[in-house]
Protein backbone atom coordinates (compact mmCIF):
# COMPACT_ATOMS: atom_id res chain seq x y z
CA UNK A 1 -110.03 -5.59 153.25
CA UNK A 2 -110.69 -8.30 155.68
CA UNK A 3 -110.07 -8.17 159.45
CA UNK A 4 -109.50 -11.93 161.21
CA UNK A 5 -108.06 -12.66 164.65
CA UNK A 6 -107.01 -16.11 166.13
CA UNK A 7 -106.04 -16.77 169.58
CA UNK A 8 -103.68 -19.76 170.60
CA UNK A 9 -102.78 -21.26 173.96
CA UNK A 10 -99.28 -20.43 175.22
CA UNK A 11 -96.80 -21.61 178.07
CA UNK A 12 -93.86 -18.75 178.18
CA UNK A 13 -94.56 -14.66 178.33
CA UNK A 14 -92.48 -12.42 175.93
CA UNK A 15 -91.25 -9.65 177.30
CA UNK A 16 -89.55 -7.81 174.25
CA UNK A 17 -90.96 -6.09 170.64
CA UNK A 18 -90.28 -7.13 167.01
CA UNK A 19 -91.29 -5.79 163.96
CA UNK A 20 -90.51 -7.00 160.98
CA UNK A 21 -91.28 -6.58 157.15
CA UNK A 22 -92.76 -3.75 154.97
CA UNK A 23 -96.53 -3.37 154.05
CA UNK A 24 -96.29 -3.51 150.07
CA UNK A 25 -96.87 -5.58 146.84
CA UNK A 26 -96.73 -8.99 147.88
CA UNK A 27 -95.35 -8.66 151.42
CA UNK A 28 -96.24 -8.15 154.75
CA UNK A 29 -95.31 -7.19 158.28
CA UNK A 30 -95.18 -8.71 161.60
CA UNK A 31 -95.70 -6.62 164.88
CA UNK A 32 -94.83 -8.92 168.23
CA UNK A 33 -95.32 -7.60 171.56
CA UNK A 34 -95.70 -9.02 174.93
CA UNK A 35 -99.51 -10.15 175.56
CA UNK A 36 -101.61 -8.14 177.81
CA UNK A 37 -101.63 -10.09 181.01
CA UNK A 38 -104.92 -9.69 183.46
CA UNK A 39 -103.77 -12.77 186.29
CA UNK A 40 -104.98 -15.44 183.86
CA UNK A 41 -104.00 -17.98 181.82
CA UNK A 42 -101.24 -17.63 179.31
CA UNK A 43 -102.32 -17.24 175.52
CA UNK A 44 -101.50 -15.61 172.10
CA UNK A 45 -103.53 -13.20 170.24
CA UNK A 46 -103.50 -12.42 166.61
CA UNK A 47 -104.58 -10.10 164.22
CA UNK A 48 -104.54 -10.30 160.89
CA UNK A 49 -105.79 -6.89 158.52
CA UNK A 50 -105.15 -8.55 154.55
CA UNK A 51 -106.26 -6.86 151.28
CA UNK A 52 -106.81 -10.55 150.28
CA UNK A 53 -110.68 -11.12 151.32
CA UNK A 54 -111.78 -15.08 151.20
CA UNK A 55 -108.59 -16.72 152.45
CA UNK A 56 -109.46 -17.43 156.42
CA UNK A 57 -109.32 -20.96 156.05
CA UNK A 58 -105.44 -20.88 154.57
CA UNK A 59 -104.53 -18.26 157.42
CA UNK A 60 -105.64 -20.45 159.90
CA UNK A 61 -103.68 -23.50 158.39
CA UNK A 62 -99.99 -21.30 158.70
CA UNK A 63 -100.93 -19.82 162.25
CA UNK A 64 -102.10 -23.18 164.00
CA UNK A 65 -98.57 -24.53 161.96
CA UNK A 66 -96.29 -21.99 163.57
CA UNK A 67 -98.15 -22.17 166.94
CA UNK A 68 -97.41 -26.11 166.68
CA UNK A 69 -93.76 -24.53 167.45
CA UNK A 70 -93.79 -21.37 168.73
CA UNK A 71 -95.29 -21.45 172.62
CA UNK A 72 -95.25 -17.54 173.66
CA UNK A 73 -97.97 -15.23 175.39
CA UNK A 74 -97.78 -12.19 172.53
CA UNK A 75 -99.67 -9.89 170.69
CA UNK A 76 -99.61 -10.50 166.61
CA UNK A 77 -100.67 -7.43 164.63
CA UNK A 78 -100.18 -8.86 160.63
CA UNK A 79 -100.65 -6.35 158.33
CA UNK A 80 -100.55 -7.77 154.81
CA UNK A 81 -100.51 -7.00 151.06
CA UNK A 82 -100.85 -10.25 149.14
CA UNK A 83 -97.80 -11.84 150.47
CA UNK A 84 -97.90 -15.93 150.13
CA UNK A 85 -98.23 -18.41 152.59
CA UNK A 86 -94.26 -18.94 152.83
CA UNK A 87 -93.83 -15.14 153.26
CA UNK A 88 -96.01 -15.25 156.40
CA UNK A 89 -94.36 -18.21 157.96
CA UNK A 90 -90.72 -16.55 157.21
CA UNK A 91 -92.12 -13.00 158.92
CA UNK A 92 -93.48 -14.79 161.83
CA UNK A 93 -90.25 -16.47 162.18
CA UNK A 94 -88.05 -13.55 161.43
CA UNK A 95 -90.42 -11.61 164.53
CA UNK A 96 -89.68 -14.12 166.96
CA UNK A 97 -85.87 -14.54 166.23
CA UNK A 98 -86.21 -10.66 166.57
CA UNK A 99 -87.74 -10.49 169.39
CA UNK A 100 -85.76 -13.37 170.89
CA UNK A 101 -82.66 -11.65 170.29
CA UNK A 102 -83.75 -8.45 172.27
CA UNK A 103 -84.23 -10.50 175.30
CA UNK A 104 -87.43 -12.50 175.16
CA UNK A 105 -87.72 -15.38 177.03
């Protein structure tokens, strides 16, 4: 099992939750939550836990993709079980519609 994290700038706080997906064959979930804020500047934080060990380089590639688009200060817990590249991209999505819906600005 391999453990990564990535942090990316941000411009807008989140102030709601999403979760989305199921940890199983060839899926994943998405946890979003508002990021911790200590006075400073503005960021994202991710974690990824994957069964997939070796693959860094290709999670990097989707997350600095969807943080070419998405711009807010949250907490990403991804727990995944194999799911592909276009499964990740669609949870990410499908966390911050979520989370959009319930109020985040």
């Amino acid at each position: 099992m391999e453990h990564l994290t990535f942090d990316y700038p941000a411009q807008r706080a989140v102030t709601t939750r999403a979760h989305v997906g199921v940890v199983g064959s060839g899926d994943l979930e998405v946890l979003l939550s508002p990021a911790a804020s200590a006075g400073g500047p503005l960021g994202a934080h991710v974690v990824v836990r994957t069964s997939v060990d070796g693959y860094s380089h290709i999670w990097k590639s989707v997350l600095d993709r969807f943080f070419t688009r998405y711009d807010g200060a949250a907490r990403i817990e991804i727990n995944d079980f194999g799911a592909t590249p276009g499964v990740v991209a669609l949870r990410l999505a499908e966390a911050v519609e979520a989370a959009e819906e319930g109020g985040a600005v």
